[in-house]
Protein backbone atom coordinates (compact mmCIF):
# COMPACT_ATOMS: atom_id res chain seq x y z
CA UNK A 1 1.16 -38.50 67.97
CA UNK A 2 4.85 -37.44 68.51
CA UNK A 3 6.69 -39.69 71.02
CA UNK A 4 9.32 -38.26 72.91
CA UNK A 5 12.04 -40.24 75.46
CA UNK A 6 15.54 -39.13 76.82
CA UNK A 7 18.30 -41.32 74.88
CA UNK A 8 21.90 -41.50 75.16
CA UNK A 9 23.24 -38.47 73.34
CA UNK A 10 26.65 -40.31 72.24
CA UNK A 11 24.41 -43.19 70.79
CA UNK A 12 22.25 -40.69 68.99
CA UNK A 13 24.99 -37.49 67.77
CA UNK A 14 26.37 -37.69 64.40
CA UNK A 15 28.92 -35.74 62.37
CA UNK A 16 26.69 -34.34 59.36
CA UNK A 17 23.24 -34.37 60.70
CA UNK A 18 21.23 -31.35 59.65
CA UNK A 19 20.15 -28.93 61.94
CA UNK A 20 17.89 -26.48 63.32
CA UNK A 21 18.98 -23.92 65.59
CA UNK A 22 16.00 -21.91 67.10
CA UNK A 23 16.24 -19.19 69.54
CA UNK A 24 13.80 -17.16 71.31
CA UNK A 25 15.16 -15.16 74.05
CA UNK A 26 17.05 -12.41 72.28
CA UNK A 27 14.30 -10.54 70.39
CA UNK A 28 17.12 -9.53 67.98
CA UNK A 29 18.23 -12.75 67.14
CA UNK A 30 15.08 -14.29 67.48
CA UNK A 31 13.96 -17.15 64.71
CA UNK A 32 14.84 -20.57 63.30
CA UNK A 33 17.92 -21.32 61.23
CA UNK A 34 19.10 -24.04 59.46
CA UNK A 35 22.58 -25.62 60.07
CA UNK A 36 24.39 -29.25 60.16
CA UNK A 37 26.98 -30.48 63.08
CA UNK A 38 30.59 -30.32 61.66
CA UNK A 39 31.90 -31.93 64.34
CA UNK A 40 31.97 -33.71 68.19
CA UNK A 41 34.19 -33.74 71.12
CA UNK A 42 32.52 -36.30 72.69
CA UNK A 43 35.25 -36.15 76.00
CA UNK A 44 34.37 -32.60 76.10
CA UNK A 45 30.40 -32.74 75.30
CA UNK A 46 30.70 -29.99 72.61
CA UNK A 47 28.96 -30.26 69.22
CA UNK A 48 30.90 -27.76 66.49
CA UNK A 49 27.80 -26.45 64.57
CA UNK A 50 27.88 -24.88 60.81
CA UNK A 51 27.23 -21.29 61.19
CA UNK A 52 23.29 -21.31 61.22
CA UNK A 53 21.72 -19.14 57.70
CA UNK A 54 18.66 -17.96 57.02
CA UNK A 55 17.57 -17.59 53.63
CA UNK A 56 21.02 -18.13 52.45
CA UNK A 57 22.53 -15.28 55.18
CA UNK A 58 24.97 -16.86 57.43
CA UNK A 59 23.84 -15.46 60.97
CA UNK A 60 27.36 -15.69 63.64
CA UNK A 61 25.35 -16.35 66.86
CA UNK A 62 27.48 -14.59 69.64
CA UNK A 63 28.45 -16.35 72.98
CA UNK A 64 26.30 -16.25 75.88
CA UNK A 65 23.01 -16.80 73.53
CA UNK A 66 20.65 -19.24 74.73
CA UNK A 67 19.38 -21.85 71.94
CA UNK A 68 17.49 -25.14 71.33
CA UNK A 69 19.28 -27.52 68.91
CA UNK A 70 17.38 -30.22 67.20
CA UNK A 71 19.00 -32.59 64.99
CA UNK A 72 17.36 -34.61 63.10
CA UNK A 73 17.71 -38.55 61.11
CA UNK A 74 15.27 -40.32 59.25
CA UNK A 75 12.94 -41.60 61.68
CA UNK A 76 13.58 -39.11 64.62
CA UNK A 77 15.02 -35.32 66.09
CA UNK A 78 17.49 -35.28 68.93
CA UNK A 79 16.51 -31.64 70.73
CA UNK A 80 18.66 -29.97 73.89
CA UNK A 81 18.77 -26.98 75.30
CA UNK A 82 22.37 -25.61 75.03
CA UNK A 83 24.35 -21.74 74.86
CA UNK A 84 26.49 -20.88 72.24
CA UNK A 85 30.04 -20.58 72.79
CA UNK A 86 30.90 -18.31 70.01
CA UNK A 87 32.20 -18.25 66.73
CA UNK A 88 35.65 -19.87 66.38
CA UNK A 89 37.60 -21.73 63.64
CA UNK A 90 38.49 -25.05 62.64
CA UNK A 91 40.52 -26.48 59.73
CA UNK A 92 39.82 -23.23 58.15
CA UNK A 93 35.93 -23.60 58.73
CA UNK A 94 34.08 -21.25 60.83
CA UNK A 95 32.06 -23.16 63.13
CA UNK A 96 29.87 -22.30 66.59
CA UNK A 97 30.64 -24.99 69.48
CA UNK A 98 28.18 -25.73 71.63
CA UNK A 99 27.77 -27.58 74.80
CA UNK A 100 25.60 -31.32 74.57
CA UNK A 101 24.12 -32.77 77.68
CA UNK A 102 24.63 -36.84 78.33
CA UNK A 103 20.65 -37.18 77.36
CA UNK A 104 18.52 -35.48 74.82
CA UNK A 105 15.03 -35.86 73.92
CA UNK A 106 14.23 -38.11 70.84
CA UNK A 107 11.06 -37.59 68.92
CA UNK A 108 10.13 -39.85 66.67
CA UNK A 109 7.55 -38.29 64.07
CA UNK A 110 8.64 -39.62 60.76
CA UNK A 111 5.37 -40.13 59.32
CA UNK A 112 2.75 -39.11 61.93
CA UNK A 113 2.49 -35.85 62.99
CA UNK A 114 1.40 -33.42 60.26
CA UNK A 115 0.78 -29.74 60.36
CA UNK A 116 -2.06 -27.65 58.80
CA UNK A 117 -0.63 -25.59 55.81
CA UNK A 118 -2.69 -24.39 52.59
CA UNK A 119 -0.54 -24.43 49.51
CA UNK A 120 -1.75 -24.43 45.41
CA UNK A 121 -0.29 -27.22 43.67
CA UNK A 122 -0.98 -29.53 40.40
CA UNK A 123 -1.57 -33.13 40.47
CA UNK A 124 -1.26 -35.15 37.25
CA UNK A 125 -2.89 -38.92 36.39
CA UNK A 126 -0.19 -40.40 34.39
CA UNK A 127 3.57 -39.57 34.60
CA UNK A 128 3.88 -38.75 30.74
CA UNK A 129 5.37 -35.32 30.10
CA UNK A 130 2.54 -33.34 28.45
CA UNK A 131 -0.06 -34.61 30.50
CA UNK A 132 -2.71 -32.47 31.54
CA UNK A 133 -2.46 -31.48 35.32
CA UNK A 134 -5.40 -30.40 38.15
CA UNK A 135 -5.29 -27.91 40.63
CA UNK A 136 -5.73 -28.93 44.08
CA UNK A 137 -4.66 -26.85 47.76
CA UNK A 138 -3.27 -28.66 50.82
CA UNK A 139 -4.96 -28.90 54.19
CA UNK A 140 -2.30 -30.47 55.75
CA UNK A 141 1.09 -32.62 55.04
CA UNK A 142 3.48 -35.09 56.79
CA UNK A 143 6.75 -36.62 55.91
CA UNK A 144 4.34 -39.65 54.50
CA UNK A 145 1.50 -37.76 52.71
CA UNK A 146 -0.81 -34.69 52.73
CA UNK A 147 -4.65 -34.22 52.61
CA UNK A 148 -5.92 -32.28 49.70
CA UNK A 149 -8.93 -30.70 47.84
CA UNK A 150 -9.77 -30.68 44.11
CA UNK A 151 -12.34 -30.26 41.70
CA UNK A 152 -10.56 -33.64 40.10
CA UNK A 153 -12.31 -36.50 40.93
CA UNK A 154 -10.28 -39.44 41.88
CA UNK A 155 -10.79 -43.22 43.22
CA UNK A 156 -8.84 -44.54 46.50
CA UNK A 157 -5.83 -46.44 45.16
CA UNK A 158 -5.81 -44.45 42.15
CA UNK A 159 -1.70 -43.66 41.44
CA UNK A 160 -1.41 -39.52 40.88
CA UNK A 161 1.81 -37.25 40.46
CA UNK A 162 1.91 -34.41 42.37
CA UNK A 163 3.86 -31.16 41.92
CA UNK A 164 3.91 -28.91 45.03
CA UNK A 165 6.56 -25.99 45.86
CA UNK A 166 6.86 -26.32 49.87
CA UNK A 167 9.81 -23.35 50.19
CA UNK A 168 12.34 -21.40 48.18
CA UNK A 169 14.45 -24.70 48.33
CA UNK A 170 12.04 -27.38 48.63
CA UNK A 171 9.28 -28.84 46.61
CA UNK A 172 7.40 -32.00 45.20
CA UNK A 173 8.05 -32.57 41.53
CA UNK A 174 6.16 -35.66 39.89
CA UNK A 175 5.61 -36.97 43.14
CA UNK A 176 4.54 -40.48 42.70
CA UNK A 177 1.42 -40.53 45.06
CA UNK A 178 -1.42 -42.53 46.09
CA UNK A 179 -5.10 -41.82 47.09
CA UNK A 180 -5.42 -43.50 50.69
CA UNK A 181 -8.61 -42.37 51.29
CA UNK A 182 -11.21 -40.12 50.57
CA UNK A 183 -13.41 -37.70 52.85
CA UNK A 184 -16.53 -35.93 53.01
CA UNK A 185 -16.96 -33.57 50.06
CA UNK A 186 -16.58 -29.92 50.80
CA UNK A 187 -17.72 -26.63 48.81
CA UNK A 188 -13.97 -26.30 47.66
CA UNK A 189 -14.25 -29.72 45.85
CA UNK A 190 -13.48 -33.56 46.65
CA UNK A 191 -10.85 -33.84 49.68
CA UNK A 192 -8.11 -36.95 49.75
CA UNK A 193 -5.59 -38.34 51.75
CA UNK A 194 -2.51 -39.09 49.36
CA UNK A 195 0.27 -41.22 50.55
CA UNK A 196 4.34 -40.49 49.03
CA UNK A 197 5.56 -43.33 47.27
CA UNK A 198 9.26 -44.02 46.48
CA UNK A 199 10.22 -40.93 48.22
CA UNK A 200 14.47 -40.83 48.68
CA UNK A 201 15.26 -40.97 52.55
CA UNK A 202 17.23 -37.75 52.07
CA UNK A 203 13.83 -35.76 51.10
CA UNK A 204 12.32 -37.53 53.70
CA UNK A 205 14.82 -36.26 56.26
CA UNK A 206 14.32 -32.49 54.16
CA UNK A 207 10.60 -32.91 54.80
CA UNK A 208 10.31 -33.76 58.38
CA UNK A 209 12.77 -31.12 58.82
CA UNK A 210 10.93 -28.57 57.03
CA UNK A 211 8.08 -29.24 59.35
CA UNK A 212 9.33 -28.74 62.22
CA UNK A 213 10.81 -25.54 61.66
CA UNK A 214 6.97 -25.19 60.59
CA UNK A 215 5.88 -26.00 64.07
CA UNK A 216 8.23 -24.26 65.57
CA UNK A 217 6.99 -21.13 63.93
CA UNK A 218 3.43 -21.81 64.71
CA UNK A 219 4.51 -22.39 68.26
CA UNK A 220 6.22 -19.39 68.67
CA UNK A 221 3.28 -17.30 67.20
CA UNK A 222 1.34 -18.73 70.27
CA UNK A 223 3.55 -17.58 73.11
């Protein structure tokens, strides 16, 4: 389970962070975007944003619009609720500032909250290069592992590689995994729970990002 407190926000703000801008009260505007903080006036409490993109559009968010920032390290997301002040530039850069309160609210979620997503992917028993591969599907996935289903049968602390395309950007490729645990078999085939090994913080951070712009989505669909 997700905890969340209220920290410090000049403890917890850093220049480069990646972002995700979400915004649901202009129906024209409305949606998730991806972005990274450029800068901070910390006298002034305003964070200078990338311009947020979707899908590789850049999308200028005009002043006035209401937004929720979350931020987001290895092992947490910093979230406020803030109003964009425009687009304006700096050294050259177009940027959108944004006004940071003295306390946000931290999450931390690195490895335990998962979401339910069904994806086709390959898993492999040995790393070598022409090795033959197995079809499984997701049931779920964290920034620590994912519960799957195959036909493949497979022993807990077996070591697999998994390959697994997540988004247009983002995707497992050899992942060195291993079997944690297995469940109940189902129709669809065995199910495990696989946990990443020797995965690089920086996909880590990509992963936990991705879902939460997941949950976000899912959250959204509810309202």
């Amino acid at each position: 389970m997700a905890y969340v407190e209220l920290v410090d926000s000049a403890k917890s703000l850093k220049i480069g962070l990646p972002a995700v801008v979400n915004i649901i009260f202009v129906k024209e505007l409305e949606g998730s975007y991806k972005s990274n903080v450029v800068d901070i006036d910390f006298e002034r409490m305003i964070l200078f944003l990338s311009i947020p993109s979707l899908k590789g559009k850049f999308i200028p968010i005009p002043k006035g619009v209401r937004m929720t920032v979350s931020l987001f390290d290895r092992s947490s997301i910093y979230e406020f609720d803030t109003v964009s002040l425009g687009v304006t530039k700096m050294d050259n850069v177009y940027v959108i500032p944004v006004p940071f309160p003295e306390l946000v609210r931290r999450t931390e979620r690195r490895k335990f909250v998962c979401i339910q997503i069904f994806l086709d992917g390959r898993l492999y028993t040995t790393s070598e290069e022409n090795a033959e591969s197995f079809p499984f599907t997701t049931r779920n996935i964290s920034a620590g592992g994912m519960m799957i289903t195959t036909k493949k049968y497979l022993n807990v602390d077996d070591i697999i590689y998994v390959d697994l395309t997540l988004s247009e950007d983002l995707a497992l490729n050899k992942q060195k995994s291993r079997v944690a645990r297995q469940d109940e078999k189902l129709e669809d085939g065995f199910v495990y729970g696989l946990q990443f090994l020797d995965l690089s913080s920086t996909f880590e951070t990509r992963l936990v990002k991705f879902i939460f712009q997941k949950e976000l989505k899912m959250r959204s669909m509810k309202k």
